[in-house]
Protein backbone atom coordinates (compact mmCIF):
# COMPACT_ATOMS: atom_id res chain seq x y z
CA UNK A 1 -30.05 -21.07 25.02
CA UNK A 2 -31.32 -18.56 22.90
CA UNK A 3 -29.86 -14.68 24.24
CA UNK A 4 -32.51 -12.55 22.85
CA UNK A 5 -31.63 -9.17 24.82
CA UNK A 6 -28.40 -8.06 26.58
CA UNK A 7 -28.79 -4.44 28.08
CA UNK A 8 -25.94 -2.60 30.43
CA UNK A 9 -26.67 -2.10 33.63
CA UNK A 10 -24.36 -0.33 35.18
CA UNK A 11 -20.54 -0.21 36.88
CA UNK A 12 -19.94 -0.33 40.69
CA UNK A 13 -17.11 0.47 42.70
CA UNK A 14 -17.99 -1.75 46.02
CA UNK A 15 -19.77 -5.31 46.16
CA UNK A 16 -22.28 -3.39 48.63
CA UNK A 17 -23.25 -0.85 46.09
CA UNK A 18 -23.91 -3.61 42.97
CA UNK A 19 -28.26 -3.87 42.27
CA UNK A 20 -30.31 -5.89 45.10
CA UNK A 21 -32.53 -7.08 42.48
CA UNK A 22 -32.39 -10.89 43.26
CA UNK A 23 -31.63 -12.34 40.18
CA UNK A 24 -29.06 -15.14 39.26
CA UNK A 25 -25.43 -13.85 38.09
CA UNK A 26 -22.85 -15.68 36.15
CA UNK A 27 -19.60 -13.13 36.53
CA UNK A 28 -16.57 -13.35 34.64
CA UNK A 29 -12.83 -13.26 35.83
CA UNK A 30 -9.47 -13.87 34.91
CA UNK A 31 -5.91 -11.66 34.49
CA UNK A 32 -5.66 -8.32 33.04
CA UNK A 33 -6.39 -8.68 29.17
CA UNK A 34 -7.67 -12.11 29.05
CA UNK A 35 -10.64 -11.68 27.26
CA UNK A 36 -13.27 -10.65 29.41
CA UNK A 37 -15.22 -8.53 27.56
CA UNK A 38 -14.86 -9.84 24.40
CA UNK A 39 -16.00 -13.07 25.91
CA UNK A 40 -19.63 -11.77 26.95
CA UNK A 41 -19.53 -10.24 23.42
CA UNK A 42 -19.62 -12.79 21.66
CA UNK A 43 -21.55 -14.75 24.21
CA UNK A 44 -24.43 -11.95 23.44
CA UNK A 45 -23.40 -11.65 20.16
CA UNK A 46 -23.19 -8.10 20.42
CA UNK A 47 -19.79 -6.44 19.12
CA UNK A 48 -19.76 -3.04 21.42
CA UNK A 49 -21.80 -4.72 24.86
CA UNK A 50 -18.35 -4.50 26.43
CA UNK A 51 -16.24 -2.04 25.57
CA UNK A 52 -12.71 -3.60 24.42
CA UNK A 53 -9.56 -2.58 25.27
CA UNK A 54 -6.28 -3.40 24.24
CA UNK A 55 -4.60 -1.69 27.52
CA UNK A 56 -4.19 -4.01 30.47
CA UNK A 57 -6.41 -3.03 33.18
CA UNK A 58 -9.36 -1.18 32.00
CA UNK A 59 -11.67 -2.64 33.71
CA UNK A 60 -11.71 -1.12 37.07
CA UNK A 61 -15.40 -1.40 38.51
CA UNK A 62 -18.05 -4.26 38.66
CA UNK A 63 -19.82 -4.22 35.80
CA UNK A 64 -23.59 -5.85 34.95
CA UNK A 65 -25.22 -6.57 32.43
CA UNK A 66 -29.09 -7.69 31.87
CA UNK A 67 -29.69 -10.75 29.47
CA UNK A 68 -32.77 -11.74 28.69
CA UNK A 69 -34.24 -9.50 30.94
CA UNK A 70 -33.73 -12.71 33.79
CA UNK A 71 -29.94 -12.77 34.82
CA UNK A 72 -26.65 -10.98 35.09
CA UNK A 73 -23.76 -11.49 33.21
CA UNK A 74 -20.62 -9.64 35.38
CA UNK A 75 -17.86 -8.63 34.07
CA UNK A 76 -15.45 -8.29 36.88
CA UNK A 77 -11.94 -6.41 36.73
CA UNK A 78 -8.60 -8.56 35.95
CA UNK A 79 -6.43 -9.57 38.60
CA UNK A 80 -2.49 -9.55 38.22
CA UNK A 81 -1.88 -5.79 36.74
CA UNK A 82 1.11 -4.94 37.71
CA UNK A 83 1.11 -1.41 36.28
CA UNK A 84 -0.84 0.33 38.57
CA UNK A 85 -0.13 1.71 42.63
CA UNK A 86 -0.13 -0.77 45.01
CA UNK A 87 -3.04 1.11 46.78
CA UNK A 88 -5.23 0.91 43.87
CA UNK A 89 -4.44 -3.10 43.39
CA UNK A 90 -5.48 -3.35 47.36
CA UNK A 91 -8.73 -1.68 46.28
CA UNK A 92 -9.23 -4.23 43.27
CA UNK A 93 -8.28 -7.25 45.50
CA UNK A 94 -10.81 -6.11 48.40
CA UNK A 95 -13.91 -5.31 45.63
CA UNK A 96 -13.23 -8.81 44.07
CA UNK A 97 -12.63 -10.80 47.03
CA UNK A 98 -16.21 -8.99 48.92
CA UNK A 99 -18.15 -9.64 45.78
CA UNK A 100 -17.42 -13.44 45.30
CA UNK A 101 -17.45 -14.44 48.96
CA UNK A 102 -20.34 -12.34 49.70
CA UNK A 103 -22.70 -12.13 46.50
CA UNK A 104 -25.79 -14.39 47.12
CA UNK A 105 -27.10 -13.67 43.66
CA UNK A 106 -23.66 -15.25 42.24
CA UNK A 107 -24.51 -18.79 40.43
CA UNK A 108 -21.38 -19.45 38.57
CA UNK A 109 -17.68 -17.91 38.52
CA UNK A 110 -16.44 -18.14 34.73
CA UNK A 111 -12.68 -17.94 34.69
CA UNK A 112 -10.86 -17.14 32.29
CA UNK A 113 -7.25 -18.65 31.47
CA UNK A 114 -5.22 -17.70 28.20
CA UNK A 115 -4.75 -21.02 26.27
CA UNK A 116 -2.15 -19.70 24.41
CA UNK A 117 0.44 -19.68 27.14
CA UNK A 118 1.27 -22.64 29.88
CA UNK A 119 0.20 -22.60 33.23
CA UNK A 120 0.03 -19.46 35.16
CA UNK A 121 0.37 -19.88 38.72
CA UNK A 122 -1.33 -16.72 39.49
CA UNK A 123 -4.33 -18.28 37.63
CA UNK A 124 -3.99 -21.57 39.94
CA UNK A 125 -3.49 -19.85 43.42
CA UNK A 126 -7.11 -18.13 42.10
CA UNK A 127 -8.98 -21.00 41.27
CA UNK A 128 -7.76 -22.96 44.53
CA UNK A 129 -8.96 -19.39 46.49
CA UNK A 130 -11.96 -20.53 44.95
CA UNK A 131 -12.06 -23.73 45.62
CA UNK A 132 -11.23 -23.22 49.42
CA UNK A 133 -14.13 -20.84 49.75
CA UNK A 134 -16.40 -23.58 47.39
CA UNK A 135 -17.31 -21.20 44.96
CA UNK A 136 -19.14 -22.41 42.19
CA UNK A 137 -16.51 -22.11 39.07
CA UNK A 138 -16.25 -23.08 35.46
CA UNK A 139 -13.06 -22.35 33.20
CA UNK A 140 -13.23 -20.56 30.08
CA UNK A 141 -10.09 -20.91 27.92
CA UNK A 142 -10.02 -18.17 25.60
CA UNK A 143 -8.33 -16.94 22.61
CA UNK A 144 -7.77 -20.46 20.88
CA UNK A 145 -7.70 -18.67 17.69
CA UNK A 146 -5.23 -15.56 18.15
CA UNK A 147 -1.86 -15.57 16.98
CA UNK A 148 0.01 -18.07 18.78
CA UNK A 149 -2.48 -20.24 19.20
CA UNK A 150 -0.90 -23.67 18.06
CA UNK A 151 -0.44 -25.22 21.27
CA UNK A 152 -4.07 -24.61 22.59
CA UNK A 153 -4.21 -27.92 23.06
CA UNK A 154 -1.23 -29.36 25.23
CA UNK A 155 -1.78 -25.78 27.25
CA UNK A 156 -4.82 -26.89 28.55
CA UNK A 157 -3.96 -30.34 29.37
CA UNK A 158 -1.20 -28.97 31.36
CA UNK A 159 -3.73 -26.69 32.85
CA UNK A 160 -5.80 -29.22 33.74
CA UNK A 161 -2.67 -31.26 35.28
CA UNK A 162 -1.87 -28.62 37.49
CA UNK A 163 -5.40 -28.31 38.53
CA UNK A 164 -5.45 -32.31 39.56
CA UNK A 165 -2.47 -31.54 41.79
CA UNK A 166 -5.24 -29.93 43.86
CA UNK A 167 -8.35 -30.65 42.84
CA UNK A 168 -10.21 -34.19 43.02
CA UNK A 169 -12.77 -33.74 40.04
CA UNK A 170 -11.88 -30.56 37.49
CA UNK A 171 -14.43 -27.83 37.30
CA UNK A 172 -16.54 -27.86 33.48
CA UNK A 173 -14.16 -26.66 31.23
CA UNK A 174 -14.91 -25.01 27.91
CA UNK A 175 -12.69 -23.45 24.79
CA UNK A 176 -13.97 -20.73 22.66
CA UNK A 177 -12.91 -18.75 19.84
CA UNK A 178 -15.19 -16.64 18.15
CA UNK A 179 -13.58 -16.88 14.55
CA UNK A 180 -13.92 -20.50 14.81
CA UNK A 181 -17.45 -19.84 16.04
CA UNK A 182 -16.43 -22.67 18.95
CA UNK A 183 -17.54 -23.12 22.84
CA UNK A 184 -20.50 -20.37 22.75
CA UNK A 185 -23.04 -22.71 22.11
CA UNK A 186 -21.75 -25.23 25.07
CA UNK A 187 -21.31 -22.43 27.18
CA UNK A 188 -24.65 -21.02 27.10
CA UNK A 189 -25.78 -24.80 27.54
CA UNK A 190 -24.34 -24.98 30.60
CA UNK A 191 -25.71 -21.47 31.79
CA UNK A 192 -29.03 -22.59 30.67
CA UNK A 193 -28.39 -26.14 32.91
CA UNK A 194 -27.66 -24.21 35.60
CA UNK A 195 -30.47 -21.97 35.15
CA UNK A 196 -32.90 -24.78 35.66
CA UNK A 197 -31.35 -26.35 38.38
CA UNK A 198 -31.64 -22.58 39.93
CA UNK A 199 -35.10 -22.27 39.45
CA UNK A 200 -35.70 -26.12 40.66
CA UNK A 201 -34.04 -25.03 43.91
CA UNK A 202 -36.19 -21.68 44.49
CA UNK A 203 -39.12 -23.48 43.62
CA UNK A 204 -38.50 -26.52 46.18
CA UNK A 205 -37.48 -23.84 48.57
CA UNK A 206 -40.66 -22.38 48.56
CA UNK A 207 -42.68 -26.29 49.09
């Protein structure tokens, strides 16, 4: 897949309030400072798409972005921030929680899990929510080429372990690291599979 434009949309608050416009969305989650943004950066290939931060937590609304004028990419705020009121992590929990059980335009959840550390359980308890609920989900392991990076490798086969503990077949998996220039292309792939199978369904749908 080829992106040729990736325009901002906007930021929401509630799942209710997000554009009506139905259009397939691929949405992006993971903990607080996981790569999010960066991700659909260099997905898009566009440095400043998503503003980066290096503070925990700055994402605090849904936000969506246009790409090829056809889809959504959604960057969605990081669960597991501990630094913040309990109130305002209620609010977070509820606005993720409404817009991936309730978003029809959703196509695929991308999360996100930090290959340079072990397992998380945090991370597993929210792909098994997911799982429960059969959301559609793919895993993105990011920073593979950040500082600490050597065991990228055995962290994601333990990942995947854990995973197989609950889970009969694992979800597509993907690493990327943009200095390496790996995972974009097979990433897009897959949104582009998906895509088609999308627009196979509507069509048939309409027969």
């Amino acid at each position: 897949m080829l992106i040729k434009t990736s325009d901002y949309v906007g930021s929401f608050l509630y799942a209710e309030k997000c554009p009506t416009e139905a259009v397939p969305e691929f949405a992006f989650i993971g903990r607080s400072n996981v790569g999010k943004s960066s991700l659909i950066n260099y997905l898009t290939q566009r440095k400043k798409l998503v503003k980066v931060s290096v503070t925990p937590g700055k994402t605090q609304m849904i936000n969506f972005f246009k790409i090829n004028k056809e889809f959504n990419f959604v960057d969605l705020p990081g669960y597991g921030y501990a630094k913040i009121s309990r109130e305002q992590r209620a609010k977070w929990t509820a606005m993720i929680r409404n817009y991936v059980l309730k978003r029809e335009q959703l196509l695929v959840m991308f999360q996100l899990i930090d290959s340079r550390i072990p397992p998380q359980q945090i991370d597993l308890d929210f792909i098994n929510w997911m799982g429960e609920n059969n959301v559609p989900v793919a895993i993105v392991f990011t920073k593979a080429d950040k500082p600490g990076s050597r065991d990228v490798s055995m962290n994601v086969q333990n990942f995947k372990n854990e995973l197989l503990k609950t889970w009969d077949t694992l979800p597509p998996c993907f690493i990327t690291s943009s200095e390496k220039n790996n995972g974009r292309d097979a990433v897009l792939e897959f949104i582009e599979n998906e895509l088609h199978a999308y627009a196979k369904r509507a069509k048939q749908a309409e027969n």
